[in-house]
ModelCIF file with pLDDT and N, C-alpha, C, O atoms, coordinates in Angstrom:
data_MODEL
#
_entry.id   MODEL 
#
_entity.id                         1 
_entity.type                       polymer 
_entity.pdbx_number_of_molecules   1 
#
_entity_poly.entity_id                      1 
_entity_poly.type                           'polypeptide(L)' 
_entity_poly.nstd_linkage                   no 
_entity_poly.nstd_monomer                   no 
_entity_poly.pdbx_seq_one_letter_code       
;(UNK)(UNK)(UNK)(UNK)(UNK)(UNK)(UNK)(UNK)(UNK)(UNK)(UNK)(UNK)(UNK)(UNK)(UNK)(UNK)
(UNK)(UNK)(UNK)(UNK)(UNK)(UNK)(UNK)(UNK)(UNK)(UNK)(UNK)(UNK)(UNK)(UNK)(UNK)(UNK)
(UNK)(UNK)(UNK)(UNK)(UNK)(UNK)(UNK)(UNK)(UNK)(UNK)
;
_entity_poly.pdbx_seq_one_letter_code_can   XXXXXXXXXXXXXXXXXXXXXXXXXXXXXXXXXXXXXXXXXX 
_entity_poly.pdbx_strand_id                 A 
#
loop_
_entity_poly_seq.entity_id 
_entity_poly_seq.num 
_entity_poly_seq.mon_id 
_entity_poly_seq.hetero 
1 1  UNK n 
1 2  UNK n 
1 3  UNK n 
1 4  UNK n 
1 5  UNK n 
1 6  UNK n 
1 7  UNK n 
1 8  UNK n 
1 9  UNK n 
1 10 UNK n 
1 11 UNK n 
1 12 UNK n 
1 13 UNK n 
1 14 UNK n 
1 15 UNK n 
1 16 UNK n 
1 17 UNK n 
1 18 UNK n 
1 19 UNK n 
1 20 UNK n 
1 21 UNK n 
1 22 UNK n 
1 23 UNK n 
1 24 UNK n 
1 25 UNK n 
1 26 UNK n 
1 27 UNK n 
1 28 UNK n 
1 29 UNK n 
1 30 UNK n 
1 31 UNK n 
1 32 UNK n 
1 33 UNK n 
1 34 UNK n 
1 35 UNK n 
1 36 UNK n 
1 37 UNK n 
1 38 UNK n 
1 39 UNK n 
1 40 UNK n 
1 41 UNK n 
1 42 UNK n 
#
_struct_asym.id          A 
_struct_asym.entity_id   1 
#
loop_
_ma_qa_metric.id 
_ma_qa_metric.mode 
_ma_qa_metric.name 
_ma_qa_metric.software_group_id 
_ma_qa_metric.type 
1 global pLDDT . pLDDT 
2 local  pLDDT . pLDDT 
#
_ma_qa_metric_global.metric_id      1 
_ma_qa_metric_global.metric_value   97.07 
_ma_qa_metric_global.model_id       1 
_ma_qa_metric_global.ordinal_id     1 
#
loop_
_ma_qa_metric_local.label_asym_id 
_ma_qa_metric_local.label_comp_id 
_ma_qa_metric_local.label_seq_id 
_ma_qa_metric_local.metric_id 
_ma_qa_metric_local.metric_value 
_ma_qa_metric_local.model_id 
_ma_qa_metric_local.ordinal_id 
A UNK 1  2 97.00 1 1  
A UNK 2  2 97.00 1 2  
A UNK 3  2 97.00 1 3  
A UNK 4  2 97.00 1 4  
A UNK 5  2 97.00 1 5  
A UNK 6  2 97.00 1 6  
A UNK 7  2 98.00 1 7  
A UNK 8  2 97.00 1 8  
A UNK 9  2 98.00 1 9  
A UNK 10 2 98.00 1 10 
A UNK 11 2 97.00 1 11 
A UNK 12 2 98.00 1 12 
A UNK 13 2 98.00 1 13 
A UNK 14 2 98.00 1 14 
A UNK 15 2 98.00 1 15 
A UNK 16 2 98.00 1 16 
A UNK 17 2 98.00 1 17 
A UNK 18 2 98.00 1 18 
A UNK 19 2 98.00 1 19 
A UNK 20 2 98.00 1 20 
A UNK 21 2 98.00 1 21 
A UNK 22 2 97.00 1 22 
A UNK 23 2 96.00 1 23 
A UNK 24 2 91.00 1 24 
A UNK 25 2 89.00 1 25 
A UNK 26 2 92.00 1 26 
A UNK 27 2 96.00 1 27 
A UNK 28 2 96.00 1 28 
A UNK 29 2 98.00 1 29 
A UNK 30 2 97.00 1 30 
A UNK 31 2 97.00 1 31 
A UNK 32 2 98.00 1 32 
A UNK 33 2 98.00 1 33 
A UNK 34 2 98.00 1 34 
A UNK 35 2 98.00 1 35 
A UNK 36 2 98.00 1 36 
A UNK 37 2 98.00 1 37 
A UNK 38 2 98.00 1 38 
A UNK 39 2 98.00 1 39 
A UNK 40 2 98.00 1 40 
A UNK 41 2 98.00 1 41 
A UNK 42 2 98.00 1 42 
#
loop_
_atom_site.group_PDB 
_atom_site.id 
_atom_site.type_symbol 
_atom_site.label_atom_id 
_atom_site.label_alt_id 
_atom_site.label_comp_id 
_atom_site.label_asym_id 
_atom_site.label_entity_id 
_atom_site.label_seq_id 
_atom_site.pdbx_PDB_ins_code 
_atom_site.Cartn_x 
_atom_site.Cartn_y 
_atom_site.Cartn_z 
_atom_site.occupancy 
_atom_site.B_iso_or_equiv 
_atom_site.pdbx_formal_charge 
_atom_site.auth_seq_id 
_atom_site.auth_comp_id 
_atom_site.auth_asym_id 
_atom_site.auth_atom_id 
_atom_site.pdbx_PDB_model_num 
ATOM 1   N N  . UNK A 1 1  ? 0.644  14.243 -42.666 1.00 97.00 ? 1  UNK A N  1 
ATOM 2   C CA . UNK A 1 1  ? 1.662  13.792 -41.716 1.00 97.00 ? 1  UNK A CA 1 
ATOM 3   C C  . UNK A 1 1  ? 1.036  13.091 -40.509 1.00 97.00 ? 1  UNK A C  1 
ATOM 4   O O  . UNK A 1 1  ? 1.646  12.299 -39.789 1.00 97.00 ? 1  UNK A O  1 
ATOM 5   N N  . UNK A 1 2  ? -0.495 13.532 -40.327 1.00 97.00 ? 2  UNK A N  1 
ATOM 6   C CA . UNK A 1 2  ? -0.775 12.704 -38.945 1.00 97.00 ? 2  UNK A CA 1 
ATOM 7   C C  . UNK A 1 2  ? -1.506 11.405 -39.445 1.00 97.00 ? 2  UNK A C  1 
ATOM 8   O O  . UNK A 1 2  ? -1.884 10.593 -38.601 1.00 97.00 ? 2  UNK A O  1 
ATOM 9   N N  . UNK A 1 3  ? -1.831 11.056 -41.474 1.00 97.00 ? 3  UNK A N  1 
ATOM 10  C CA . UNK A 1 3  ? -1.872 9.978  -41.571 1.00 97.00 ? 3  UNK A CA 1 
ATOM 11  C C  . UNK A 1 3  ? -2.909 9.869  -42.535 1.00 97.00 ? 3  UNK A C  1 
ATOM 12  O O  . UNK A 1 3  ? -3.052 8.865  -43.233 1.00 97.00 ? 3  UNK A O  1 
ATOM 13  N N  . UNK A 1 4  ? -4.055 11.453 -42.627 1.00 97.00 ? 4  UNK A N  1 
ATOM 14  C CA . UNK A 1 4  ? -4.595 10.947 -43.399 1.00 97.00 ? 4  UNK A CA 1 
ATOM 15  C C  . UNK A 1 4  ? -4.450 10.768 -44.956 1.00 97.00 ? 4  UNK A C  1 
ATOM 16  O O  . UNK A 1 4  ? -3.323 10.611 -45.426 1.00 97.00 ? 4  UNK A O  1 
ATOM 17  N N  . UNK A 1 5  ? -5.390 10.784 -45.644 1.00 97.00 ? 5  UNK A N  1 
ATOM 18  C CA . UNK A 1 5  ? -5.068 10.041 -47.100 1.00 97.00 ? 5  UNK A CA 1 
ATOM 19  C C  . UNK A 1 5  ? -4.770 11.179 -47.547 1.00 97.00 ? 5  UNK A C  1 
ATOM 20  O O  . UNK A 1 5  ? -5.294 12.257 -47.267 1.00 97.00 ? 5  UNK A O  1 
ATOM 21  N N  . UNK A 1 6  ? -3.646 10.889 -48.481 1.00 97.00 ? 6  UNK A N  1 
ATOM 22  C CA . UNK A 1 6  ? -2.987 12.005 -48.879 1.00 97.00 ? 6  UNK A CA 1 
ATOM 23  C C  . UNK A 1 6  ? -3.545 12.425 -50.761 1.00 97.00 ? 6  UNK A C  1 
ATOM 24  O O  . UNK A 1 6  ? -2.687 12.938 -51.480 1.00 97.00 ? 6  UNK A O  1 
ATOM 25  N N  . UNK A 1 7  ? -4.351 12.267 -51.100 1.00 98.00 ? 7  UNK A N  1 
ATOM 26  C CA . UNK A 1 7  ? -5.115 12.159 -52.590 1.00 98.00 ? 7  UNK A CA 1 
ATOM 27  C C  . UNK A 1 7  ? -5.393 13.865 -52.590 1.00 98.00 ? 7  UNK A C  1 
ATOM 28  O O  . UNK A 1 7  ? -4.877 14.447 -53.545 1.00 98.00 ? 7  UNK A O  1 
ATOM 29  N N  . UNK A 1 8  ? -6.165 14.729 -51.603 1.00 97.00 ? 8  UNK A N  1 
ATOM 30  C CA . UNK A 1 8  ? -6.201 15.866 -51.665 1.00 97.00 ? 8  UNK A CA 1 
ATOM 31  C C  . UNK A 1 8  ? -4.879 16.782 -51.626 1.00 97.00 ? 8  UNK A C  1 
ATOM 32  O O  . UNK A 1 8  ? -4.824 17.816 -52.292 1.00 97.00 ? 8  UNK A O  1 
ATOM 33  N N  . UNK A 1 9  ? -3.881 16.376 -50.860 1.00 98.00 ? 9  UNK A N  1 
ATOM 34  C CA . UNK A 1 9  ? -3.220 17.086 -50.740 1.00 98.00 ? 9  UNK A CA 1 
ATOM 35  C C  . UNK A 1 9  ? -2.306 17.156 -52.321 1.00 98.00 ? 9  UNK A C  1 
ATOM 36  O O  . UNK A 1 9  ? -1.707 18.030 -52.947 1.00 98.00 ? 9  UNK A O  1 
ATOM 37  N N  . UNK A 1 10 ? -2.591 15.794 -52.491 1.00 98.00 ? 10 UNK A N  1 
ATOM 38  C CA . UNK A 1 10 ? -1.423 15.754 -54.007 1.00 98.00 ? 10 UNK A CA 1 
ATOM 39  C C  . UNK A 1 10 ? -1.831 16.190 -55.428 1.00 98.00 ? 10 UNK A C  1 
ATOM 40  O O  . UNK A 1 10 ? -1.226 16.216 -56.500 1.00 98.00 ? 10 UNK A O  1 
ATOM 41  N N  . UNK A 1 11 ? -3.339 16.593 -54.963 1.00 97.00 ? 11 UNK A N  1 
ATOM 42  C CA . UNK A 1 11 ? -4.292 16.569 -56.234 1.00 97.00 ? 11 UNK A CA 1 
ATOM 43  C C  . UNK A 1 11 ? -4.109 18.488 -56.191 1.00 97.00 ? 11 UNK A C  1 
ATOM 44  O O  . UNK A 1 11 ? -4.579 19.103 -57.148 1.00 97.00 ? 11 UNK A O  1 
ATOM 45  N N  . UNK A 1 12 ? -3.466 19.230 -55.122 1.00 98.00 ? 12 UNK A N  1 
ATOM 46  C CA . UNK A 1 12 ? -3.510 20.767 -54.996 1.00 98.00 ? 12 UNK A CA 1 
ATOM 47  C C  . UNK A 1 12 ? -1.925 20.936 -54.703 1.00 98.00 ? 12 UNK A C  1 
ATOM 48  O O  . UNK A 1 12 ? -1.512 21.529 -53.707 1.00 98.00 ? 12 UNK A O  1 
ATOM 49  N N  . UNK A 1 13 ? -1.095 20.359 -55.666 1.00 98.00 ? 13 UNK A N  1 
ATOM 50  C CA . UNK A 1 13 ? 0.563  20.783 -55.318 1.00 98.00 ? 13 UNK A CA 1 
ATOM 51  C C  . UNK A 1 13 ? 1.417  19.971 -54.449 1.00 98.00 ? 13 UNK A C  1 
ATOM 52  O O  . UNK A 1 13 ? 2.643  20.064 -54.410 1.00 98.00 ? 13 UNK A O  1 
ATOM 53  N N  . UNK A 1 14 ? 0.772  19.249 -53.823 1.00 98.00 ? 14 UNK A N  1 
ATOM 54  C CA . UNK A 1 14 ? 1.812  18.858 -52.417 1.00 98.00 ? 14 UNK A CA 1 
ATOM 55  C C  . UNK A 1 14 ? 2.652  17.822 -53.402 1.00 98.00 ? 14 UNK A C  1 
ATOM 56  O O  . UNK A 1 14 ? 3.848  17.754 -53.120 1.00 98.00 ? 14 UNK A O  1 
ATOM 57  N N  . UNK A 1 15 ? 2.241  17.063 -54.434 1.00 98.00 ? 15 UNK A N  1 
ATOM 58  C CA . UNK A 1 15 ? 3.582  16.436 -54.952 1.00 98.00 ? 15 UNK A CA 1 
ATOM 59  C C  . UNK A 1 15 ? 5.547  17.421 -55.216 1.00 98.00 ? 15 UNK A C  1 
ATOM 60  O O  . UNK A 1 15 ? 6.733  17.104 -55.121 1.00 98.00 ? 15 UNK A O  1 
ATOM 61  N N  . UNK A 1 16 ? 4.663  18.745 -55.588 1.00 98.00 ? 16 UNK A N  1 
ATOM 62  C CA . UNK A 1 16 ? 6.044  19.626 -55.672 1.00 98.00 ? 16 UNK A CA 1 
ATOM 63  C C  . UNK A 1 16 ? 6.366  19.807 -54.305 1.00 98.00 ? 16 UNK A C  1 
ATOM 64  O O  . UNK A 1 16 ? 7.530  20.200 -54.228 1.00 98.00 ? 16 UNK A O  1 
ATOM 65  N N  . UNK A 1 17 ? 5.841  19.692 -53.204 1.00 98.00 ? 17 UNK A N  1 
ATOM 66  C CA . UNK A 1 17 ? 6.228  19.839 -51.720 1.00 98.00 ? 17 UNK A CA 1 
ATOM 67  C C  . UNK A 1 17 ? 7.227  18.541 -51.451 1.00 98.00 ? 17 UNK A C  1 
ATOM 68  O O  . UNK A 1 17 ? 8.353  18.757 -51.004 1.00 98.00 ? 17 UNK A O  1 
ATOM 69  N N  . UNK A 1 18 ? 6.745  17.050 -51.763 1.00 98.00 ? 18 UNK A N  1 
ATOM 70  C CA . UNK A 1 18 ? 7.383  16.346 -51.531 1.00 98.00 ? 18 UNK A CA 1 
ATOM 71  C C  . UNK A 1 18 ? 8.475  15.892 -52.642 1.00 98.00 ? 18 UNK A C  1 
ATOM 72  O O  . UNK A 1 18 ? 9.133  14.857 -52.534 1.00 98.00 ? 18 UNK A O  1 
ATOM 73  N N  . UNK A 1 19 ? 8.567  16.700 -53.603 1.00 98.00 ? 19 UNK A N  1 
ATOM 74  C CA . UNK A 1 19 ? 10.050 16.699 -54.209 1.00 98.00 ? 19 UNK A CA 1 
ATOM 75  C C  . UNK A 1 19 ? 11.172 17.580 -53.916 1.00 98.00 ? 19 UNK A C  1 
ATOM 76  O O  . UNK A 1 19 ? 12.330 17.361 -54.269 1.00 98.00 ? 19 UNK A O  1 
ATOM 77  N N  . UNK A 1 20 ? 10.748 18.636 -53.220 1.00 98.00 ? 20 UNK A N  1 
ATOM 78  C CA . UNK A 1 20 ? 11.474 19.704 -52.502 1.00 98.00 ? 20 UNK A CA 1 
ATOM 79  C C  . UNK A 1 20 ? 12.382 19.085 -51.597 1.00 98.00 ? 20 UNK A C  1 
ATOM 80  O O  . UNK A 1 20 ? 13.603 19.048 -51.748 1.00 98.00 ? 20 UNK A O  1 
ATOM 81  N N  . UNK A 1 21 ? 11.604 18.502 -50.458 1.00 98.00 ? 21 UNK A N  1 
ATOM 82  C CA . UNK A 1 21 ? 12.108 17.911 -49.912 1.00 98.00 ? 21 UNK A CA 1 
ATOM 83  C C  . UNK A 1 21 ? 12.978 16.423 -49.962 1.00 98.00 ? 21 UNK A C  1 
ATOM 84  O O  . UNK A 1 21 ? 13.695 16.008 -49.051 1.00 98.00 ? 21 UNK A O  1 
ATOM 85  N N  . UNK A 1 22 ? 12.724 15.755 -51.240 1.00 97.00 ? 22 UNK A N  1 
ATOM 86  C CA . UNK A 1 22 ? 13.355 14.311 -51.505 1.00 97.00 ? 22 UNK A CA 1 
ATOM 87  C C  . UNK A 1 22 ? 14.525 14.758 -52.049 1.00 97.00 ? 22 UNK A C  1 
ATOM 88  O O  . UNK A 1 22 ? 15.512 14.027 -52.127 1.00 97.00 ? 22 UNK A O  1 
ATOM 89  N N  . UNK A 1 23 ? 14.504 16.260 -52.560 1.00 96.00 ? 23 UNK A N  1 
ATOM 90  C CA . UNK A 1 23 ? 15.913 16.963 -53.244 1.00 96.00 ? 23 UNK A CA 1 
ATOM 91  C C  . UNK A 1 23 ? 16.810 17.289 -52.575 1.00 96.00 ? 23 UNK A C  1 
ATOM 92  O O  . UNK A 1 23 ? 17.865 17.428 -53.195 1.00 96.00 ? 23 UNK A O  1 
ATOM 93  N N  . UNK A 1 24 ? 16.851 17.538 -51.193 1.00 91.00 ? 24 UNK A N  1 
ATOM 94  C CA . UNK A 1 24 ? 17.391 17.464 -50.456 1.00 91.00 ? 24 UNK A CA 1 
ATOM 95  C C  . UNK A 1 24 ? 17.533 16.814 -49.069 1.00 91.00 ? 24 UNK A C  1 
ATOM 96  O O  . UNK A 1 24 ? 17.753 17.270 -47.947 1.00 91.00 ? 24 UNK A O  1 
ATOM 97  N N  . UNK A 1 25 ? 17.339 15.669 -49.526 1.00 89.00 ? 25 UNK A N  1 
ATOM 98  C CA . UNK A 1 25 ? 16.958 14.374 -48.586 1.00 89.00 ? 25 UNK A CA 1 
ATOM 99  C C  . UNK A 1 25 ? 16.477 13.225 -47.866 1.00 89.00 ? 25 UNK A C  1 
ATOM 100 O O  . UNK A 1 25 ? 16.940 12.363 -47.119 1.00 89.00 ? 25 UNK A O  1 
ATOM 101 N N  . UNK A 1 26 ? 15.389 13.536 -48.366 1.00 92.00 ? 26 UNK A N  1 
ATOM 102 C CA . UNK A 1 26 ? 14.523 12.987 -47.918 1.00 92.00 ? 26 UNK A CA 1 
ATOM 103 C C  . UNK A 1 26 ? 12.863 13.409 -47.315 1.00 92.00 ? 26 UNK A C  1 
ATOM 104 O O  . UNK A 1 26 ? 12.620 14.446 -46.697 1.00 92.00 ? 26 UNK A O  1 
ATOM 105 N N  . UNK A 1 27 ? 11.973 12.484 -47.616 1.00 96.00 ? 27 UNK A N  1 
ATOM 106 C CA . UNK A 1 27 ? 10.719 13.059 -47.232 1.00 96.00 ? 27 UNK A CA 1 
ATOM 107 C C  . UNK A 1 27 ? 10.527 11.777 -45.542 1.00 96.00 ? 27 UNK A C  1 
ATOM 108 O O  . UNK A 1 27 ? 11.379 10.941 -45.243 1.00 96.00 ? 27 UNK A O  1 
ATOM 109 N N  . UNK A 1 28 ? 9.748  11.922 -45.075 1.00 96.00 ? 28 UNK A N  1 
ATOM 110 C CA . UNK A 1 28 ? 8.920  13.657 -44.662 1.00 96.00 ? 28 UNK A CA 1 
ATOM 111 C C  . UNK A 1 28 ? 9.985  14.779 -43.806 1.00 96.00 ? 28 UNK A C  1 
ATOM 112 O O  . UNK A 1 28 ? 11.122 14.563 -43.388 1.00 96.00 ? 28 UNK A O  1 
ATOM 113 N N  . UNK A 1 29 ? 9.041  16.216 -43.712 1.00 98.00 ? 29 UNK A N  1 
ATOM 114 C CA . UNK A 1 29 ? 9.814  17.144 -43.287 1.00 98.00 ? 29 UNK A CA 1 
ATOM 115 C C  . UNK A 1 29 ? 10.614 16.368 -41.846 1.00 98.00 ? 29 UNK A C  1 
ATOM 116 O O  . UNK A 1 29 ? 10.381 15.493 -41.012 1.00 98.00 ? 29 UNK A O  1 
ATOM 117 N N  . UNK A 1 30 ? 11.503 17.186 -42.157 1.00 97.00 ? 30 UNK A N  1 
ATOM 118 C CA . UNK A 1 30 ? 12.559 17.746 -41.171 1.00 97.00 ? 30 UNK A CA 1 
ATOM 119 C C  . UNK A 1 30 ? 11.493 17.682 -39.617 1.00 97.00 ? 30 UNK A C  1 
ATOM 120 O O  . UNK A 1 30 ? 10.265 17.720 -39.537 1.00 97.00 ? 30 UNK A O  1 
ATOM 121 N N  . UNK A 1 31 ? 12.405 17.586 -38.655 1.00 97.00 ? 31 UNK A N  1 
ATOM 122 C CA . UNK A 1 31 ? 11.652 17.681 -37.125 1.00 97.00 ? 31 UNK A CA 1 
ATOM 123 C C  . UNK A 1 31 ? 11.213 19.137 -36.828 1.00 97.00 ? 31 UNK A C  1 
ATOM 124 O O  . UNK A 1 31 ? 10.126 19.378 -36.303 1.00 97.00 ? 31 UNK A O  1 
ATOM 125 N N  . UNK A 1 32 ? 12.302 20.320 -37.267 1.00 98.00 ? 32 UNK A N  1 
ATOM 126 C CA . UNK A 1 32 ? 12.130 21.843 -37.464 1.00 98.00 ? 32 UNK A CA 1 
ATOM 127 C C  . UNK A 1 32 ? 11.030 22.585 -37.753 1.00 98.00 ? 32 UNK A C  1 
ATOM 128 O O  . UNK A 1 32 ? 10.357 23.438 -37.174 1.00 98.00 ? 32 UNK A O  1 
ATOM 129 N N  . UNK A 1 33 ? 11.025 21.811 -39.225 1.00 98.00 ? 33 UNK A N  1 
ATOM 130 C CA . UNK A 1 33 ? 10.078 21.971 -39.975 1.00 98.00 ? 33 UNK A CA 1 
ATOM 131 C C  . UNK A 1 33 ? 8.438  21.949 -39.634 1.00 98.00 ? 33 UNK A C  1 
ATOM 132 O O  . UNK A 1 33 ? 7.692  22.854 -40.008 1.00 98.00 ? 33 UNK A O  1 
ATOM 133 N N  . UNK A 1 34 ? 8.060  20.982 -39.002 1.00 98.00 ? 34 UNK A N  1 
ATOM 134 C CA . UNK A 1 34 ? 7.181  20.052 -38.719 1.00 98.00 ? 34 UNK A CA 1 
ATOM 135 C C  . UNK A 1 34 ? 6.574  20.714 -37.096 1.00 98.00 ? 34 UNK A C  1 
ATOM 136 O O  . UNK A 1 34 ? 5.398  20.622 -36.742 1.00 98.00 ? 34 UNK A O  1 
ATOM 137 N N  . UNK A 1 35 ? 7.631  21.340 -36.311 1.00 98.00 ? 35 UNK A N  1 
ATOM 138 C CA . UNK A 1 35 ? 7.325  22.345 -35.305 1.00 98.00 ? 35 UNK A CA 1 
ATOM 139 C C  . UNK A 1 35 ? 6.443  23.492 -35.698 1.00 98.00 ? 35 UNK A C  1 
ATOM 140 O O  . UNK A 1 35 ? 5.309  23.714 -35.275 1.00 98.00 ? 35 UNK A O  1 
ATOM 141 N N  . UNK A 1 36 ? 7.229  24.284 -36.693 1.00 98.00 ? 36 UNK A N  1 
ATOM 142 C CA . UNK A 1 36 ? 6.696  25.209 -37.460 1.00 98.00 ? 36 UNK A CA 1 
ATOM 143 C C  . UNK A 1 36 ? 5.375  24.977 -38.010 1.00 98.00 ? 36 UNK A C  1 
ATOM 144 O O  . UNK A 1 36 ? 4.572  25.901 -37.888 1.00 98.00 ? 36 UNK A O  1 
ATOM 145 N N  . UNK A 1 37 ? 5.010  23.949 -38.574 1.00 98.00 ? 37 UNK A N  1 
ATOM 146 C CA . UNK A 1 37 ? 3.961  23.764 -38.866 1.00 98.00 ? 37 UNK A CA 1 
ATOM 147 C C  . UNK A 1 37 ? 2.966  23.534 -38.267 1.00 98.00 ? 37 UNK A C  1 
ATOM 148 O O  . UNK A 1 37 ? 1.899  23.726 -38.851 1.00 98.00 ? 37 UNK A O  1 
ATOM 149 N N  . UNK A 1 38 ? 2.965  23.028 -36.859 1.00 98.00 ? 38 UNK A N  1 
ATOM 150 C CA . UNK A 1 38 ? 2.317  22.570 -36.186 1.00 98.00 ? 38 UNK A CA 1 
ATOM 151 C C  . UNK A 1 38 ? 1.970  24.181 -35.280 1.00 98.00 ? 38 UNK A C  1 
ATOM 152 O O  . UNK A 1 38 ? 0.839  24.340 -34.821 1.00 98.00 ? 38 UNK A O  1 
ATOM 153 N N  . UNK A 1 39 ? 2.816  25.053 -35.138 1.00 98.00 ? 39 UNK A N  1 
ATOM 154 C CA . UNK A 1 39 ? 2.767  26.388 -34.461 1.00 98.00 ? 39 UNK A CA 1 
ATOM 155 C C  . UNK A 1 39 ? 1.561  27.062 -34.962 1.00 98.00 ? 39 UNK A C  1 
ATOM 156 O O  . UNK A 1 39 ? 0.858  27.679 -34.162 1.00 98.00 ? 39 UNK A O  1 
ATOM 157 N N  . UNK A 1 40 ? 1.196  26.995 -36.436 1.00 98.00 ? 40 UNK A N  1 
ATOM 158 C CA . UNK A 1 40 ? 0.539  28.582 -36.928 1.00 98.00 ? 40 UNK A CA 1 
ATOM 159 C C  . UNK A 1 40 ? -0.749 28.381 -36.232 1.00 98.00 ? 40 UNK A C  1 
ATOM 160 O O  . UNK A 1 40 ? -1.461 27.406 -35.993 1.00 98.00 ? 40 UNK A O  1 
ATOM 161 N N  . UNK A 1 41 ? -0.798 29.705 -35.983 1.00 98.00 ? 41 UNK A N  1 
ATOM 162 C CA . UNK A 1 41 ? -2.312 30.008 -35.903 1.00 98.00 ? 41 UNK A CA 1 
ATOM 163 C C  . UNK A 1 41 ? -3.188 30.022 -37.094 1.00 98.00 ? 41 UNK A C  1 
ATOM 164 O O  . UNK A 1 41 ? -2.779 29.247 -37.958 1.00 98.00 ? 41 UNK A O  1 
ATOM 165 N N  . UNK A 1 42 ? -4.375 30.724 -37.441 1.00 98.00 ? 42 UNK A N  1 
ATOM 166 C CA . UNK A 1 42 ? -5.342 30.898 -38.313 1.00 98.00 ? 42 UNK A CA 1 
ATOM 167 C C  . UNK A 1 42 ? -6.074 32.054 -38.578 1.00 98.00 ? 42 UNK A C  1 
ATOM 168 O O  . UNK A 1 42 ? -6.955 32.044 -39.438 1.00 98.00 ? 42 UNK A O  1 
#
């Protein structure tokens, strides 16, 4: 989401991430969403 190449992410699942979301609307996440994500710790 902040841009880089997305080959790893799609090569470990994230294609089922971005059909989740095109199933109900559209990609990329939600603004909500995208808070949340940006929150977690480690």
């Amino acid at each position: 989401l902040a841009g880089e190449n997305p080959i790893t992410f799609l090569f470990n699942g994230g294609d089922k991430t971005i059909a989740s979301y095109e199933a109900r609307g559209g990609w990329p996440p939600p603004r909500e969403h995208r808070r949340f994500l940006d929150s977690l710790p480690a």
